[in-house]
C-alpha atoms as a PDB file:
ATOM      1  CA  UNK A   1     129.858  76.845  94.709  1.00  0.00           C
ATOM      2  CA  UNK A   2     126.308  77.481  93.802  1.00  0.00           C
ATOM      3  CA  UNK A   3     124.199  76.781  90.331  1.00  0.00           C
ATOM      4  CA  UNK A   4     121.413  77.670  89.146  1.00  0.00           C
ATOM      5  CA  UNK A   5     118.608  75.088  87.354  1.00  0.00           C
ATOM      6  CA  UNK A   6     115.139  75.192  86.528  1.00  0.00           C
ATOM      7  CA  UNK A   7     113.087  73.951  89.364  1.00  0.00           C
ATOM      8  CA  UNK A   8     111.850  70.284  89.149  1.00  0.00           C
ATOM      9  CA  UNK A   9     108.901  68.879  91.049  1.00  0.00           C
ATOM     10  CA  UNK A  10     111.613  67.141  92.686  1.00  0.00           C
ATOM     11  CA  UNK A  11     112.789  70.341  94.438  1.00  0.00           C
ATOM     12  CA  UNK A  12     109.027  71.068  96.068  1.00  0.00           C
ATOM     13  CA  UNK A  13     110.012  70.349  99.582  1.00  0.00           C
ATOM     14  CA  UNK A  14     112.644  72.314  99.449  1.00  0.00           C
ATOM     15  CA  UNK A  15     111.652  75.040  97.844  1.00  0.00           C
ATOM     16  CA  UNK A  16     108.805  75.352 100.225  1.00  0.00           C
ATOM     17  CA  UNK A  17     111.475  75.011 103.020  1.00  0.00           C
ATOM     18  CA  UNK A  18     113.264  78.117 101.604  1.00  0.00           C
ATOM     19  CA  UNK A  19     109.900  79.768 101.534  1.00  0.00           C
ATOM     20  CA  UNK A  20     108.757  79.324 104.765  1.00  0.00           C
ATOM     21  CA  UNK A  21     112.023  80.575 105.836  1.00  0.00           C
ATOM     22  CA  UNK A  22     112.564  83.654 103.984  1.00  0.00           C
ATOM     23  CA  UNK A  23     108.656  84.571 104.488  1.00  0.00           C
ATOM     24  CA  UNK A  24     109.448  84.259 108.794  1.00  0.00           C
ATOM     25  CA  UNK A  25     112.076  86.187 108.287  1.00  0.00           C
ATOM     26  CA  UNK A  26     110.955  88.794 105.991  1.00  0.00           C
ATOM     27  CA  UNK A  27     107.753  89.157 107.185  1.00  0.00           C
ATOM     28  CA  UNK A  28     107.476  87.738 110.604  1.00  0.00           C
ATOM     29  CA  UNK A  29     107.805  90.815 112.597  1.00  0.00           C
ATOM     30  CA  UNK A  30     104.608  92.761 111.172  1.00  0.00           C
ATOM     31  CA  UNK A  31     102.242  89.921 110.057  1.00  0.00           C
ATOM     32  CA  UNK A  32     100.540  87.816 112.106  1.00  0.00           C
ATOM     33  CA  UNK A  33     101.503  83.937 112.803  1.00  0.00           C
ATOM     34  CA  UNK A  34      98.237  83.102 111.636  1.00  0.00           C
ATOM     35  CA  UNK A  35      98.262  84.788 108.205  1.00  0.00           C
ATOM     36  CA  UNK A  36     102.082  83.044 108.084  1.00  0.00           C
ATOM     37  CA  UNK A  37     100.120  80.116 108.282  1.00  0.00           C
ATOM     38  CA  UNK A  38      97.731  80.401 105.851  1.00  0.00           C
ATOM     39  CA  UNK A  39     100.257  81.542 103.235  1.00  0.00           C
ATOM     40  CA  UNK A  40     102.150  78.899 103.857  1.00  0.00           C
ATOM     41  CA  UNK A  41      99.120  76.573 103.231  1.00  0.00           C
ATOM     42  CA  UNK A  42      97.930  78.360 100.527  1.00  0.00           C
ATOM     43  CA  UNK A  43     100.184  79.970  98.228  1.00  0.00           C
ATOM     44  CA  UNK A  44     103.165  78.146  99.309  1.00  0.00           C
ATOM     45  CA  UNK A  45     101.689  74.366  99.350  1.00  0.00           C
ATOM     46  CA  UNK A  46     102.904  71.561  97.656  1.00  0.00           C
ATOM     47  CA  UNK A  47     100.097  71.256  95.090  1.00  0.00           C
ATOM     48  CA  UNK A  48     100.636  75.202  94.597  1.00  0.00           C
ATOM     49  CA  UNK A  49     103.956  74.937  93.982  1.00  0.00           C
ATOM     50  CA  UNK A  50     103.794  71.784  91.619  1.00  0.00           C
ATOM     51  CA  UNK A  51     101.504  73.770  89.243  1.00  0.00           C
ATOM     52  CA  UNK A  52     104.117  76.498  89.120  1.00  0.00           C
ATOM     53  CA  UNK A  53     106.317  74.371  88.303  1.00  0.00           C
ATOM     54  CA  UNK A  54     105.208  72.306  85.553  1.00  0.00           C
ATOM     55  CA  UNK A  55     103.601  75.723  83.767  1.00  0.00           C
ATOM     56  CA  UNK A  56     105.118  76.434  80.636  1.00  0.00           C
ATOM     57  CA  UNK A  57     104.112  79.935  81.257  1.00  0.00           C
ATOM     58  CA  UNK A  58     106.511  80.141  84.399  1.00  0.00           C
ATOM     59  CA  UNK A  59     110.133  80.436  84.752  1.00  0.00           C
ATOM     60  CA  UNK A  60     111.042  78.771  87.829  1.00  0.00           C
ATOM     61  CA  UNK A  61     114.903  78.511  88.199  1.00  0.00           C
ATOM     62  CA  UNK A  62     116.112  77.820  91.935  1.00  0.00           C
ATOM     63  CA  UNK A  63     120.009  78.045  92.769  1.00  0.00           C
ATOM     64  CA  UNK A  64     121.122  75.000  94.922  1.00  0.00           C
ATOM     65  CA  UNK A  65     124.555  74.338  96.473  1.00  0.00           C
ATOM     66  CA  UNK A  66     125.747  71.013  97.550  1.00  0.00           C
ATOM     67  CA  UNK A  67     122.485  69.914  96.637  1.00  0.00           C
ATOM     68  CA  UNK A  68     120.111  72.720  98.440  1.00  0.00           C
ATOM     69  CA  UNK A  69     118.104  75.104  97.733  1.00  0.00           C
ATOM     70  CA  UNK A  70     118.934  78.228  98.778  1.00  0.00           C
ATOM     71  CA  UNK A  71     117.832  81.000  96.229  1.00  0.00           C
ATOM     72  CA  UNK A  72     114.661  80.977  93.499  1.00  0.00           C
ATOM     73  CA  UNK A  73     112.228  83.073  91.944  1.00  0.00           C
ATOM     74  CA  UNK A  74     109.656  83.283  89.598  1.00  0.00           C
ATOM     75  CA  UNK A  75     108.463  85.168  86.423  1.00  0.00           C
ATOM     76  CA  UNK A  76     106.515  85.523  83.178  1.00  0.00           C
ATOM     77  CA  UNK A  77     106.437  87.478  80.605  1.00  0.00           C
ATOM     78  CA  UNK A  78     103.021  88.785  79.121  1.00  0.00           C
ATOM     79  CA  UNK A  79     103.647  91.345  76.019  1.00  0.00           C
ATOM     80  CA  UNK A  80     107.080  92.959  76.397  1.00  0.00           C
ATOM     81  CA  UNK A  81     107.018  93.361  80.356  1.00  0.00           C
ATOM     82  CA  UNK A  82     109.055  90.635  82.691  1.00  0.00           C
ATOM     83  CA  UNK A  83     106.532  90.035  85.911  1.00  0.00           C
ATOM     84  CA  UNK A  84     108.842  88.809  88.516  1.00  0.00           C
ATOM     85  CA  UNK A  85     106.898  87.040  91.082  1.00  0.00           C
ATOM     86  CA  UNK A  86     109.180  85.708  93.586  1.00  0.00           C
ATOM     87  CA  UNK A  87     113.311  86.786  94.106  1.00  0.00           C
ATOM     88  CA  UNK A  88     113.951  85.018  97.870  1.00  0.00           C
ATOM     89  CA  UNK A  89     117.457  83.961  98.810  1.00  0.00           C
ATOM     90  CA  UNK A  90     117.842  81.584 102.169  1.00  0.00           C
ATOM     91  CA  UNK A  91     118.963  84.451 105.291  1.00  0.00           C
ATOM     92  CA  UNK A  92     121.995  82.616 105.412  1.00  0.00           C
ATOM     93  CA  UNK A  93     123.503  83.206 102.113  1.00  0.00           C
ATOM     94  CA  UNK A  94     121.914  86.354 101.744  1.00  0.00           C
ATOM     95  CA  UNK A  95     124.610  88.764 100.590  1.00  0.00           C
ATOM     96  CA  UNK A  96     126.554  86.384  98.157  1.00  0.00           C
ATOM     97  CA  UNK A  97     125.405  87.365  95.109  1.00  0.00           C
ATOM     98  CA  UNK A  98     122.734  84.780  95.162  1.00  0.00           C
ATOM     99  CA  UNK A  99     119.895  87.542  94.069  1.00  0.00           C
ATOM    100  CA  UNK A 100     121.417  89.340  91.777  1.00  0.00           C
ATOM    101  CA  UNK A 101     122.334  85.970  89.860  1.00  0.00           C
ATOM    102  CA  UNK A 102     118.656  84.717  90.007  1.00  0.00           C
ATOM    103  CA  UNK A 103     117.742  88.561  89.051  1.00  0.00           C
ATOM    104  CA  UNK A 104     120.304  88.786  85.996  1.00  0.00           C
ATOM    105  CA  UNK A 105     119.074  85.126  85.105  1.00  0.00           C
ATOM    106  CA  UNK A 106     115.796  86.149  84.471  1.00  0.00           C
ATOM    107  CA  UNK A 107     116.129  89.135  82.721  1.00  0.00           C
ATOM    108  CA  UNK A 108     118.497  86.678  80.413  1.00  0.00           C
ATOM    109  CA  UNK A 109     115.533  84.224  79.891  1.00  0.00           C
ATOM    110  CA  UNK A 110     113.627  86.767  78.395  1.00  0.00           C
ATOM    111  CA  UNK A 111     115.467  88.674  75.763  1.00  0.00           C
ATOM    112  CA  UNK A 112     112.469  90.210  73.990  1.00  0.00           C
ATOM    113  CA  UNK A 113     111.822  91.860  77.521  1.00  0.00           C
ATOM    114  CA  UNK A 114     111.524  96.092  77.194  1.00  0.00           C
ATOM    115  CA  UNK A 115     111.186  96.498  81.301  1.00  0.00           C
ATOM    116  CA  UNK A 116     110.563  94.003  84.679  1.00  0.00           C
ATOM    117  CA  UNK A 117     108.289  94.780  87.349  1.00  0.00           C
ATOM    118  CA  UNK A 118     107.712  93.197  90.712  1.00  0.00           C
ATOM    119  CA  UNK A 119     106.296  94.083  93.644  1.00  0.00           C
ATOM    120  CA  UNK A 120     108.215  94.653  96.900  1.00  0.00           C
ATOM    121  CA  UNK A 121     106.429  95.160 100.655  1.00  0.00           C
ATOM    122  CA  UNK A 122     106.572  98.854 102.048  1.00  0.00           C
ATOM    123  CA  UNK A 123     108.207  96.989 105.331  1.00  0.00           C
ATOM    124  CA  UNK A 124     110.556  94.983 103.232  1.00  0.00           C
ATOM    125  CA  UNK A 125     113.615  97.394 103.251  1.00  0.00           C
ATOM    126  CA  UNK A 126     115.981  95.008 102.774  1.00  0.00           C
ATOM    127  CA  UNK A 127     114.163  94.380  99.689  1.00  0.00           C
ATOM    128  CA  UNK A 128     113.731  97.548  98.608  1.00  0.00           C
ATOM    129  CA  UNK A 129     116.904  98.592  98.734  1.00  0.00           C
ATOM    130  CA  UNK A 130     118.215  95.571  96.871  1.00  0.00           C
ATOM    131  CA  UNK A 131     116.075  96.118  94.018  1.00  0.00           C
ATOM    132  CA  UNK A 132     116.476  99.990  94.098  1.00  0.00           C
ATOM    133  CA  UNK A 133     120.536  98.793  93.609  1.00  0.00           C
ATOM    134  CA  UNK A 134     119.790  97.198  90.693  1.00  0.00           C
ATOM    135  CA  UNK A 135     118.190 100.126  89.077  1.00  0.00           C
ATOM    136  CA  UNK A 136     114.576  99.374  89.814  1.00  0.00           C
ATOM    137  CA  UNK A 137     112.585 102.625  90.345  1.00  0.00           C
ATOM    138  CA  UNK A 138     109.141 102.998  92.237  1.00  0.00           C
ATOM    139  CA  UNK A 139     106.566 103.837  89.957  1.00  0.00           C
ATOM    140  CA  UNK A 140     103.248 103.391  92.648  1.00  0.00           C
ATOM    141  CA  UNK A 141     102.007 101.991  95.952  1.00  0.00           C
ATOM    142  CA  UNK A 142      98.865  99.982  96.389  1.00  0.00           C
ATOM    143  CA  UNK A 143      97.359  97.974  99.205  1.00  0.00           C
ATOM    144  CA  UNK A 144      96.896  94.349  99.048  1.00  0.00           C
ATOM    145  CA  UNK A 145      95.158  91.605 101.328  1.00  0.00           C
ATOM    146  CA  UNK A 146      97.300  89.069 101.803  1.00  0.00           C
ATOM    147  CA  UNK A 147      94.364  86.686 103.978  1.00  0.00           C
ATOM    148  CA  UNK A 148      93.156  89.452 106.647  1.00  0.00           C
ATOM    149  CA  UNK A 149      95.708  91.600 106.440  1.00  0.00           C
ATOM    150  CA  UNK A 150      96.682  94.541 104.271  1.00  0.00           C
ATOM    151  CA  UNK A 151     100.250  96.103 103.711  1.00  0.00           C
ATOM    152  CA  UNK A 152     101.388  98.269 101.128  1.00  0.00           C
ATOM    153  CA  UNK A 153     102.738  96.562  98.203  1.00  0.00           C
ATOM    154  CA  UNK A 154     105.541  99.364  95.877  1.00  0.00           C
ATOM    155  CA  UNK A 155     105.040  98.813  92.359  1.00  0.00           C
ATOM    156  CA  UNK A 156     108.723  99.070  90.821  1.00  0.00           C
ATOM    157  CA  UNK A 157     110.100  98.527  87.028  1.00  0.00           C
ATOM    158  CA  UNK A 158     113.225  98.578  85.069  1.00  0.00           C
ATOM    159  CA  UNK A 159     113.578  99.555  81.962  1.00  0.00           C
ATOM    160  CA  UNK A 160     115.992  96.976  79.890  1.00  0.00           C
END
């Protein structure tokens, strides 16, 4: 059985484990190893991670079963819209109702919330389609650079 808690700097490795992970798997077919690499050293370091963590700003809750890590996100909340960062569940428990826990926690977290946004990759269907399940709706595309590369991020919101 899974749980969810808030991540603790405890859970770093880990949670960059998961990351890496998801990320290769996600994203590995149309980015290149090397911009892997430097998210993975960049966005998705230790030190990165930490700071995360310990912001008050940030909700950070990870789900972990027999110990693991194997679903987290990330979100805050400026004015009355949730900004959902990060939703990544481990491949292998993908499709256990690991996201839409970590999704429904979130929203819960921030009751004052009117709508949540996120954005998802235009060659993430898997992704898309998750959050398209849940009632999210595309409201616009735009590109963004993720180190030399650019794909084509889909702005999407709920209303709550």
């Amino acid at each position: 059985m899974f749980q969810i808690f808030q991540a603790q700097l405890s859970d770093v490795i880990s949670i960059q484990q998961l990351l890496k992970e998801t990320w290769a798997d996600t994203y590995g077919d149309h980015l290149s190893q090397t911009t892997l690499d430097e998210v993975y050293k960049k966005w998705q370091s230790v030190e990165f991670l930490s700071k995360q963590i310990e912001n008050s700003q940030f909700y950070f809750p990870v789900v972990k079963e027999n110990g693991e890590v194997i679903g987290l996100s990330t979100a805050h909340m400026p004015e009355d819209t949730i900004m959902m960062f990060r939703l990544y569940v481990s491949p292998p428990h993908q499709h256990r109702g690991i996201g839409t826990l970590l999704l429904d926690d979130v929203t819960a977290h921030f009751p004052k919330a009117k709508k949540i946004q996120l954005h998802v990759e235009e060659l993430n269907p898997k992704g898309q389609a998750f959050y398209k399940k849940h009632g999210f709706k595309e409201i616009k595309r735009e590109p963004e650079k993720v180190v030399n590369e650019v794909i084509e991020q889909i702005l999407m919101e709920k209303e709550l």
